[in-house]
N, C-alpha and C. Protein backbone atom coordinates (compact mmCIF):
# COMPACT_ATOMS: atom_id res chain seq x y z
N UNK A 1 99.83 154.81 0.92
CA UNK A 1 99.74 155.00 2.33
C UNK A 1 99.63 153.71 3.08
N UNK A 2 99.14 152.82 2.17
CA UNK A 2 98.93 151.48 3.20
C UNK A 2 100.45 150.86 3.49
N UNK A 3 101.17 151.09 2.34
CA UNK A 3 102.52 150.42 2.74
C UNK A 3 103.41 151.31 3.98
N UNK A 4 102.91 152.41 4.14
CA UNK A 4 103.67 153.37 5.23
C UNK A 4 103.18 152.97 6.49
N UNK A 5 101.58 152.38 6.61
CA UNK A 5 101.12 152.03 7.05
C UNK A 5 101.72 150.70 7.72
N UNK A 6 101.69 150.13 6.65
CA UNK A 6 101.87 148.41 7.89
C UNK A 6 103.62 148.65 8.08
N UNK A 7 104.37 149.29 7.28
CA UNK A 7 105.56 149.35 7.93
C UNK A 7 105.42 149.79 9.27
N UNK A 8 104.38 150.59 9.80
CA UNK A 8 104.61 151.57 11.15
C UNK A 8 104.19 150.35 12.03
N UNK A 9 103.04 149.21 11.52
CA UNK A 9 102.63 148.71 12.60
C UNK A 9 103.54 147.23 12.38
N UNK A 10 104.73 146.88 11.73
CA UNK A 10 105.48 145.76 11.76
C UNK A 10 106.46 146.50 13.02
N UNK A 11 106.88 147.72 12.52
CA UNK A 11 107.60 147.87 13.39
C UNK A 11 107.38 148.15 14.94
N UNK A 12 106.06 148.35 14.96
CA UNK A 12 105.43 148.30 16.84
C UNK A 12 105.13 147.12 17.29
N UNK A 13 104.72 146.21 16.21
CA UNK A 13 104.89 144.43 16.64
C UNK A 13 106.48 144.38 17.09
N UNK A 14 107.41 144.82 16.38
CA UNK A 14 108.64 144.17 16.33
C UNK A 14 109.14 144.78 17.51
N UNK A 15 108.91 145.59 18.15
CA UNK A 15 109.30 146.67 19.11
C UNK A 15 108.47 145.73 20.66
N UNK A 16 107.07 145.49 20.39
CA UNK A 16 106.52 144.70 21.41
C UNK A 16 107.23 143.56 21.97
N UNK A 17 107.52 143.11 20.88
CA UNK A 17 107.83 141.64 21.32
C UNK A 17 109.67 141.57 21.82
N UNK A 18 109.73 141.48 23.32
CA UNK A 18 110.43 141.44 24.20
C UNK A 18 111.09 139.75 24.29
N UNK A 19 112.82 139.87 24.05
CA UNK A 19 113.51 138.70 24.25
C UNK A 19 112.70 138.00 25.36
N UNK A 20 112.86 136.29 25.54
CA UNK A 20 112.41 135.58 26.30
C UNK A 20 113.22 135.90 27.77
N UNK A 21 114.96 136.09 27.46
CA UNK A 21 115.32 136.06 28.94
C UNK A 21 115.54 137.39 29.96
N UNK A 22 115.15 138.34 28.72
CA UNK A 22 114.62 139.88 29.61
C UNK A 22 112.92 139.67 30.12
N UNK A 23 112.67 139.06 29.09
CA UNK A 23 111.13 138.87 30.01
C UNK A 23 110.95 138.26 31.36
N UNK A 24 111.60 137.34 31.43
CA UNK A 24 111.96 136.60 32.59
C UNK A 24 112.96 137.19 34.15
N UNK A 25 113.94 138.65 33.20
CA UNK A 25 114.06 139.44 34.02
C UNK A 25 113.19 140.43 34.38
N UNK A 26 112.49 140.62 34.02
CA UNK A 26 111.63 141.96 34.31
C UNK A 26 110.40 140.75 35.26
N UNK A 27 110.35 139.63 35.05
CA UNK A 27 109.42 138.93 36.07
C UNK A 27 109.69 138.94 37.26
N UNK A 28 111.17 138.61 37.44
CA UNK A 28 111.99 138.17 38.58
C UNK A 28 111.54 139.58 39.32
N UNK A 29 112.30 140.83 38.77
CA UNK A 29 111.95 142.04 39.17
C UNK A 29 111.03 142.23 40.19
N UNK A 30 110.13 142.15 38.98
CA UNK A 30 108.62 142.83 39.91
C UNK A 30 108.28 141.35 40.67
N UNK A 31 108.52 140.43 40.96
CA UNK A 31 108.53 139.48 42.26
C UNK A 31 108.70 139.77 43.39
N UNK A 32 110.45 140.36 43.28
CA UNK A 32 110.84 140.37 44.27
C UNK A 32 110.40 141.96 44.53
N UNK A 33 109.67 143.10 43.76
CA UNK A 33 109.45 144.17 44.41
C UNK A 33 108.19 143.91 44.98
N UNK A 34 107.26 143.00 44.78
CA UNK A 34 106.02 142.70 45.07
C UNK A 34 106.39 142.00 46.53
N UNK A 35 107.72 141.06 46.56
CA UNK A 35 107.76 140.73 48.21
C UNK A 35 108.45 141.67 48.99
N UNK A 36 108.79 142.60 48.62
CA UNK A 36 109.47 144.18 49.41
C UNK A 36 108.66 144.48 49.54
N UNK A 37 107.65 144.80 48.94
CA UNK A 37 106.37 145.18 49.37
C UNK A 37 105.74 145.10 50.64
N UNK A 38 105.40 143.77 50.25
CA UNK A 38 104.84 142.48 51.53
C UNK A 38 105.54 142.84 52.49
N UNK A 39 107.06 142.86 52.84
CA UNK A 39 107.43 142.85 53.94
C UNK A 39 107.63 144.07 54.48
N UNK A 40 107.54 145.52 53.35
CA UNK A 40 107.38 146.55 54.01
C UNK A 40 106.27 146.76 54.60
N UNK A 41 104.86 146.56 54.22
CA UNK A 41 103.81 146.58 54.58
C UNK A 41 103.73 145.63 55.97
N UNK A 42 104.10 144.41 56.31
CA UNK A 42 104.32 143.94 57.45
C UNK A 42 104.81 144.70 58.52
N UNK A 43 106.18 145.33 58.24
CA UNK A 43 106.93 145.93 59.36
C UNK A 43 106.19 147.03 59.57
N UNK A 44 105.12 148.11 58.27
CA UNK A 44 104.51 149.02 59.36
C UNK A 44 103.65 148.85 60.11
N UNK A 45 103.31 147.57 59.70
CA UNK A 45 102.08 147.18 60.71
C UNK A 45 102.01 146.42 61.92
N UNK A 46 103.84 146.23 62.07
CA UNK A 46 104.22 146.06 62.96
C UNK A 46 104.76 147.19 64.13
N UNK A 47 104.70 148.19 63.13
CA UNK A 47 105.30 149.25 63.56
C UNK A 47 104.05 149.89 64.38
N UNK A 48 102.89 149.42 63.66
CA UNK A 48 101.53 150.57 64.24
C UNK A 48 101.19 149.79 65.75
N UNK A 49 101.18 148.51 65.88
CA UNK A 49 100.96 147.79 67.43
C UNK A 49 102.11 148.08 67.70
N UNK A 50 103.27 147.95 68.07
CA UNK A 50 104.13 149.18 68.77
C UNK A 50 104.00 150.29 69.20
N UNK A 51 103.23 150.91 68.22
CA UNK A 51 103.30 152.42 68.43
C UNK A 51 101.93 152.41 69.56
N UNK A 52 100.97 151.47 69.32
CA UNK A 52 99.90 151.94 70.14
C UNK A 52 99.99 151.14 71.15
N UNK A 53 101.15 150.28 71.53
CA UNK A 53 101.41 149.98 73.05
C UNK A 53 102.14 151.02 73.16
N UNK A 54 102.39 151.51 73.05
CA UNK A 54 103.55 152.45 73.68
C UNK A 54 102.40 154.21 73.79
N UNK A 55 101.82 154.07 73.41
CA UNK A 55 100.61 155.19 73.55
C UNK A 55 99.86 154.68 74.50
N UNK A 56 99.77 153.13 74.65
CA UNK A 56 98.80 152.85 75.81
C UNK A 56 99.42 153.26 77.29
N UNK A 57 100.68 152.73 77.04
CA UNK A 57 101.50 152.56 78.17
C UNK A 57 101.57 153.87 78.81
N UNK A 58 102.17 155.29 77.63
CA UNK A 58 102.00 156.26 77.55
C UNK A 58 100.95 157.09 78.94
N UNK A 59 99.87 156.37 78.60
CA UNK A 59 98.86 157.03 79.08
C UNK A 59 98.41 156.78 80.01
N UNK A 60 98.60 155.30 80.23
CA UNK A 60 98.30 154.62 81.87
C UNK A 60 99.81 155.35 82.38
N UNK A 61 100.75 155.79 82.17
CA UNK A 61 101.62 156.32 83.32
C UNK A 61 101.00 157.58 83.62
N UNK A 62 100.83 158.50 82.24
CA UNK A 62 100.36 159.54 82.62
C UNK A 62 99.07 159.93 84.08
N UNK A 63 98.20 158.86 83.50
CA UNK A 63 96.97 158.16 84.41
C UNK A 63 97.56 158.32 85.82
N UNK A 64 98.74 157.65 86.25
CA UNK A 64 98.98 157.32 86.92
C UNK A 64 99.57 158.37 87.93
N UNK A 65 100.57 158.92 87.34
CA UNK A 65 100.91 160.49 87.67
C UNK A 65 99.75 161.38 87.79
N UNK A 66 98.60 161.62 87.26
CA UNK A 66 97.22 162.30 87.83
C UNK A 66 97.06 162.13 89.27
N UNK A 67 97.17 160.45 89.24
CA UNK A 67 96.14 159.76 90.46
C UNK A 67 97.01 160.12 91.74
N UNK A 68 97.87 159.88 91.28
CA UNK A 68 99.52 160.16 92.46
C UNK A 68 99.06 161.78 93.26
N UNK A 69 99.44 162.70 92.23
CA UNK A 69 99.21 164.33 92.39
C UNK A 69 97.87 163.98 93.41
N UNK A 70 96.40 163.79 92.49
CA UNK A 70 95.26 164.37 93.10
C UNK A 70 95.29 163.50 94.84
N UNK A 71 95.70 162.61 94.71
CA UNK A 71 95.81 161.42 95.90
C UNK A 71 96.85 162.31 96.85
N UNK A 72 97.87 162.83 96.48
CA UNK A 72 99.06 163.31 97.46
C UNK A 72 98.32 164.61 97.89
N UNK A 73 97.65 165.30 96.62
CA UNK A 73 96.34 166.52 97.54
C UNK A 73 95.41 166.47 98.31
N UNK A 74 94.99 165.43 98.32
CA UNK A 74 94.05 165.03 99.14
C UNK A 74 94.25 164.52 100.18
N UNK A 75 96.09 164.49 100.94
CA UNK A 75 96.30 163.91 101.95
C UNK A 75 96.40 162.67 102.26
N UNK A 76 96.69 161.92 101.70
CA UNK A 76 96.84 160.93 101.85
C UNK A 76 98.20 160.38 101.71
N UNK A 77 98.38 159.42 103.46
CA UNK A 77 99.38 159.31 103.83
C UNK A 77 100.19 158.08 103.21
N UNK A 78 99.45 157.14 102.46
CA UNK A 78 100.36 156.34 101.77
C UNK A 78 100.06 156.31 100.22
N UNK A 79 101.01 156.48 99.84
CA UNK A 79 100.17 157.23 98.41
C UNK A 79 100.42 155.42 97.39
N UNK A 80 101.41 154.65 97.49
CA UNK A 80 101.15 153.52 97.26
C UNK A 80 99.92 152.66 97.12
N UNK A 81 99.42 152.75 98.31
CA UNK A 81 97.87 151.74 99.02
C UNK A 81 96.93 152.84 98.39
N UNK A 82 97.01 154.29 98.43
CA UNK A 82 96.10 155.07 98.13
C UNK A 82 95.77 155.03 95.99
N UNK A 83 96.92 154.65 96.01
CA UNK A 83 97.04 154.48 94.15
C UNK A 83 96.08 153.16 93.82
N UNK A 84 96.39 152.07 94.34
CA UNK A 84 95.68 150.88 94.38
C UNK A 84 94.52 150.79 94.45
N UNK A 85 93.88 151.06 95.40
CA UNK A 85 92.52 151.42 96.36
C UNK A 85 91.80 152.08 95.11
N UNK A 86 92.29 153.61 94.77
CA UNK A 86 91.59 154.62 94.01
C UNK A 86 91.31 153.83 92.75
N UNK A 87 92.69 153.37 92.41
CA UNK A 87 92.28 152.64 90.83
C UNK A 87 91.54 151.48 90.66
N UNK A 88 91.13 150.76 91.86
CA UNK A 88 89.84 149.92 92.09
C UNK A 88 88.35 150.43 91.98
N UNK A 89 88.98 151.44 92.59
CA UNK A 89 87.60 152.48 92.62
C UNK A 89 87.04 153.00 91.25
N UNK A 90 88.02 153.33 90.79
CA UNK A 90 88.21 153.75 89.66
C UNK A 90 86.94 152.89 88.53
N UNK A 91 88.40 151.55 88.43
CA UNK A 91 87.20 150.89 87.21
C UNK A 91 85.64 150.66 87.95
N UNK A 92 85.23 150.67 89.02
CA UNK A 92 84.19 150.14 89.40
C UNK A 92 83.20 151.47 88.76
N UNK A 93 83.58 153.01 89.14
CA UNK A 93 83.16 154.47 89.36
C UNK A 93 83.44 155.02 87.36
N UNK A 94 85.07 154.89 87.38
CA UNK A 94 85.44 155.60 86.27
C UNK A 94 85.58 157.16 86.59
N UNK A 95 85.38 157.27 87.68
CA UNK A 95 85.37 158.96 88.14
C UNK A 95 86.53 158.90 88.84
N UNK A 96 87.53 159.71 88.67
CA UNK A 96 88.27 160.24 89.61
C UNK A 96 88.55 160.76 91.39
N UNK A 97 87.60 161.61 90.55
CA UNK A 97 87.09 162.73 92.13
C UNK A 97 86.13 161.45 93.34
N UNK A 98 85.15 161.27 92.40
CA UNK A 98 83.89 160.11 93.15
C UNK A 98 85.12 158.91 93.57
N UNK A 99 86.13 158.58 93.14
CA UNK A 99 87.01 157.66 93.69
C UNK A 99 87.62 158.14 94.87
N UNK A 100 88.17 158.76 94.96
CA UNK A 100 88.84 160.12 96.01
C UNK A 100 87.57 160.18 97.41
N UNK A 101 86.60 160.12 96.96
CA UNK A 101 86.14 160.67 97.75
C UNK A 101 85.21 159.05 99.03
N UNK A 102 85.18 158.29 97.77
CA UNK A 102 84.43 157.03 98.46
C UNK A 102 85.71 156.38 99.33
N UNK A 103 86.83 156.46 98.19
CA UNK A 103 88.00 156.38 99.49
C UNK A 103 88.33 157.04 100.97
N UNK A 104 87.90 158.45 100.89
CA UNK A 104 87.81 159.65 102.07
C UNK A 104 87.60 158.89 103.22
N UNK A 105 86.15 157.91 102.82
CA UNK A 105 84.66 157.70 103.28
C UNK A 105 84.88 156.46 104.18
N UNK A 106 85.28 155.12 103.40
CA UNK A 106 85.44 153.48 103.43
C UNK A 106 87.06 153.70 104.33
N UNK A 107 88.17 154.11 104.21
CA UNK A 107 89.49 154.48 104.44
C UNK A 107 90.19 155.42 105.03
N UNK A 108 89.34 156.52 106.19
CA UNK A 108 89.46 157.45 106.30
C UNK A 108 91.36 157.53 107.23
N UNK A 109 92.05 156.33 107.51
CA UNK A 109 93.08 155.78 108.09
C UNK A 109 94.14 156.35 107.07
N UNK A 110 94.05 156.47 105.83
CA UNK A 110 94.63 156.73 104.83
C UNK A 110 95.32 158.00 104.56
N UNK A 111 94.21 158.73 105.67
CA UNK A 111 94.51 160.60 104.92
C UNK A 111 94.62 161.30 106.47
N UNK A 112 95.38 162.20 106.34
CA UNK A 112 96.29 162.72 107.23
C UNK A 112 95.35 163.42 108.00
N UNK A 113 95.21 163.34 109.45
CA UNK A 113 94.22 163.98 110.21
C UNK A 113 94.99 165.33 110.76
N UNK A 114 93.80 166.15 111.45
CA UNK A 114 94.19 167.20 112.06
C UNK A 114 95.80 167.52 113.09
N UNK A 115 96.09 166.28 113.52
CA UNK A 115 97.04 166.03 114.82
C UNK A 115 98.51 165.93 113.73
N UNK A 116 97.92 165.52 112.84
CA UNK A 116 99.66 164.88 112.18
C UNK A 116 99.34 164.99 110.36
N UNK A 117 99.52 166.33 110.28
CA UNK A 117 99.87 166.56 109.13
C UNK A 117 100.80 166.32 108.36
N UNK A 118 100.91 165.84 107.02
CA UNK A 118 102.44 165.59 105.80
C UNK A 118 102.58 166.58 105.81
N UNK A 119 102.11 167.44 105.24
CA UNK A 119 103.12 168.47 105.32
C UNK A 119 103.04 169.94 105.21
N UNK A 120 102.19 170.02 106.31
CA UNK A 120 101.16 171.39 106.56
C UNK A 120 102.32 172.21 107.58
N UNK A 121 102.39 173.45 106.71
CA UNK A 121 103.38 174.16 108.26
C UNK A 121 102.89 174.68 109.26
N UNK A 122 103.95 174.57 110.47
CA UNK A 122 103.35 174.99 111.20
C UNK A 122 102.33 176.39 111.52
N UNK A 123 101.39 176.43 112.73
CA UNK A 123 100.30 177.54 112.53
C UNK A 123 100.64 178.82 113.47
N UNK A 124 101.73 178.31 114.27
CA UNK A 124 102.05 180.02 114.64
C UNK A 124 103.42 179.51 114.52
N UNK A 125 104.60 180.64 115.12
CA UNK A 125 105.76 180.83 115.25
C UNK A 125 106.31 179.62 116.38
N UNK A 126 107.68 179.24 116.10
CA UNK A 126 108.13 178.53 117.28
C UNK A 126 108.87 179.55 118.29
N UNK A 127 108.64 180.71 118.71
CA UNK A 127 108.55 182.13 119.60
C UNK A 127 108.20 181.17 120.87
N UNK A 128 108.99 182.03 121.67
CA UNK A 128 108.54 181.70 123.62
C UNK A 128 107.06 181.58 123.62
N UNK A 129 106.69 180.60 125.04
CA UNK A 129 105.02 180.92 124.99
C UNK A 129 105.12 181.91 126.32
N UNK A 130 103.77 182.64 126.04
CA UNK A 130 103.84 183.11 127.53
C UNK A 130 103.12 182.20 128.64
N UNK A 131 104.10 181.86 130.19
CA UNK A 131 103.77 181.04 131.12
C UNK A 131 102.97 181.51 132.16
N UNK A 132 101.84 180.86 132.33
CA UNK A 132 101.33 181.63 133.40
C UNK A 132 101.81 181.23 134.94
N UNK A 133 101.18 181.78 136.25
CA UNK A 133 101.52 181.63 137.37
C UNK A 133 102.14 179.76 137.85
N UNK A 134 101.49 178.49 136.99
CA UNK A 134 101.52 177.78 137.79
C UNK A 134 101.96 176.90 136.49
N UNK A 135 103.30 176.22 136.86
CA UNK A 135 103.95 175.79 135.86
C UNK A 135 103.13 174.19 135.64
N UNK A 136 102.99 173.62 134.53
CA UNK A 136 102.93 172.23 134.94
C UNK A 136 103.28 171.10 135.56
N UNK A 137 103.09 169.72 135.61
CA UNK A 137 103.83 168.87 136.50
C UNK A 137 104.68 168.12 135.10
N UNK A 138 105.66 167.21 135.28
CA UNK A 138 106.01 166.61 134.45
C UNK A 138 105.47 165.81 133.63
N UNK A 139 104.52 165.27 134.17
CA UNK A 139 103.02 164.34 133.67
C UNK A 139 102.68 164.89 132.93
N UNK A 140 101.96 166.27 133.21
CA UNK A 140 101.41 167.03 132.33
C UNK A 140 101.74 167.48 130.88
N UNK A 141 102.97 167.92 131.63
CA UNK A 141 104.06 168.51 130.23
C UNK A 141 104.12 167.21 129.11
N UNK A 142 104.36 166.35 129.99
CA UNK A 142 104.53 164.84 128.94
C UNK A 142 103.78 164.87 127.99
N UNK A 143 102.26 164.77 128.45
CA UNK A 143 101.07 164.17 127.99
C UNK A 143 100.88 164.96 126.92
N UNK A 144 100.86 166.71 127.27
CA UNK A 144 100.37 167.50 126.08
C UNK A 144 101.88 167.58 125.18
N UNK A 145 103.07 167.26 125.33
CA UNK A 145 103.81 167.08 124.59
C UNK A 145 103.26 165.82 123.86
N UNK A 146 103.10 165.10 123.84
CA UNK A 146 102.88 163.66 123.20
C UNK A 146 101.64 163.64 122.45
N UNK A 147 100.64 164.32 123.09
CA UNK A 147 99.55 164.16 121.84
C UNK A 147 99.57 165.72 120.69
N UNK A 148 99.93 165.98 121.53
CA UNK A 148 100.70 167.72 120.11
C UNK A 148 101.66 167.29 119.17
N UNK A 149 102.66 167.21 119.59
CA UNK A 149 104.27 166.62 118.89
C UNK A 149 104.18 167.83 118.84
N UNK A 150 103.82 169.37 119.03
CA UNK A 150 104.41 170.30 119.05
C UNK A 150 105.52 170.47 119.49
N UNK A 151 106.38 171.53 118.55
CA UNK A 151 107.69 171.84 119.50
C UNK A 151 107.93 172.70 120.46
N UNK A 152 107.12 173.39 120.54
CA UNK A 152 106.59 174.30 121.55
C UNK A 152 106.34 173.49 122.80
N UNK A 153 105.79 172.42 123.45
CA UNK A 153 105.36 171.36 124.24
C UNK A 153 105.95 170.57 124.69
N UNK A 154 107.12 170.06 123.33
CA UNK A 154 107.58 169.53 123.63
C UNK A 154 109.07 170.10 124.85
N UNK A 155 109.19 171.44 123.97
CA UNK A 155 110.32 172.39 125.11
C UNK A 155 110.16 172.27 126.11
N UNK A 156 108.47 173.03 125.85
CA UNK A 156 108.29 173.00 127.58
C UNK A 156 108.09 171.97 128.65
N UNK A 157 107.72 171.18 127.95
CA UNK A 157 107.76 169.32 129.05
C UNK A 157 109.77 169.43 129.07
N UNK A 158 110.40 169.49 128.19
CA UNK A 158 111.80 169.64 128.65
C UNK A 158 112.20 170.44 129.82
N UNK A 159 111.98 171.40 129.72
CA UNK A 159 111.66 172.47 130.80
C UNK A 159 111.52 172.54 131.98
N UNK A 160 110.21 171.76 132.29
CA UNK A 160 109.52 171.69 133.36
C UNK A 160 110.48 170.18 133.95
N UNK A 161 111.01 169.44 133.20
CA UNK A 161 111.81 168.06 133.67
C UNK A 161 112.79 168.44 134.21
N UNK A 162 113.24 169.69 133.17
CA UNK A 162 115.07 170.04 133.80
C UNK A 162 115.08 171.19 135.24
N UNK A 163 114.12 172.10 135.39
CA UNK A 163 113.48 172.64 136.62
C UNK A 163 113.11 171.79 137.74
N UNK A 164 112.84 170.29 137.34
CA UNK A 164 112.46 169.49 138.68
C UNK A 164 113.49 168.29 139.17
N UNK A 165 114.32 168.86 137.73
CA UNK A 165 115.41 167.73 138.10
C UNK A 165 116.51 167.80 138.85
N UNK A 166 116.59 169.91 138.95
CA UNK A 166 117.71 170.41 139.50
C UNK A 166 117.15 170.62 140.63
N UNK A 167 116.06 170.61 141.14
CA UNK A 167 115.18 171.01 142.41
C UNK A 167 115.27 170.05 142.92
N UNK A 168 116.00 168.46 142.70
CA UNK A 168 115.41 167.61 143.19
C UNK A 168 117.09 166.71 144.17
């Protein structure tokens, strides 16, 4: 048995031992898979700061589109200056709403008053008004045409011009 023996283990020596210039290929090999490596591992990690600018970016637009919406609800007539302003507010607050609202407060020039709404419809019909006994003067008609911008007001200052113009 011993001779069956070392035959088995001459021949696993003889089997081990690998030519010099395949050894030298199988080095080269795993070199160059070891720098594929390297440079795959580079590019995903080039790939991952990419990816999370583009998630940042992502999100400050999104951000941004919020601020736009809640800012354009809240009336406010320049939504540019109102984006700016809020997002000052913003980092100082970090609140949204509490931004919105200190803006209301400090800026009130910003947001659309009772007289001149963006884009509130009108509150009754543009229907005849009924006139009473004593028409206005042209002055008159002017004036409440001009601080209304109603169209209703404004007719009737037309009205009352073209009645005094043919009378005249």
């Amino acid at each position: 048995m011993n001779e069956n023996q070392s035959k088995i283990e001459e021949t696993q020596e003889t089997e081990k031992v690998v030519p010099v210039s395949e050894a030298i290929r199988y080095r080269k090999r795993a070199q160059a898979a070891e720098q594929q490596a390297e440079e795959l591992s580079q590019t995903v990690e080039q790939l991952r700061r990419e990816h999370r600018q583009l998630a940042e970016q992502l999100q400050a637009t999104r951000n941004e589109e919020e601020l736009s919406k809640r800012l354009t609800a809240a009336g406010v007539t320049d939504i540019e200056v109102g984006v700016l302003l809020a997002r000052k507010r913003m980092e100082e607050d970090g609140d949204l709403d509490d931004a919105i609202e200190r803006l209301r407060k400090d800026k009130p020039y910003l947001f659309a008053t009772g007289l001149r709404q963006t884009s509130a419809a009108p509150k009754k019909t543009a229907g005849a008004r009924e006139r009473t006994g004593t028409s206005p003067t042209i002055a008159q008609a002017a004036q409440q045409a001009a601080a209304s911008g109603r169209r209703s007001d404004v007719h009737e200052y037309m009205r009352v011009r073209r009645t005094k113009v043919r009378s005249v």
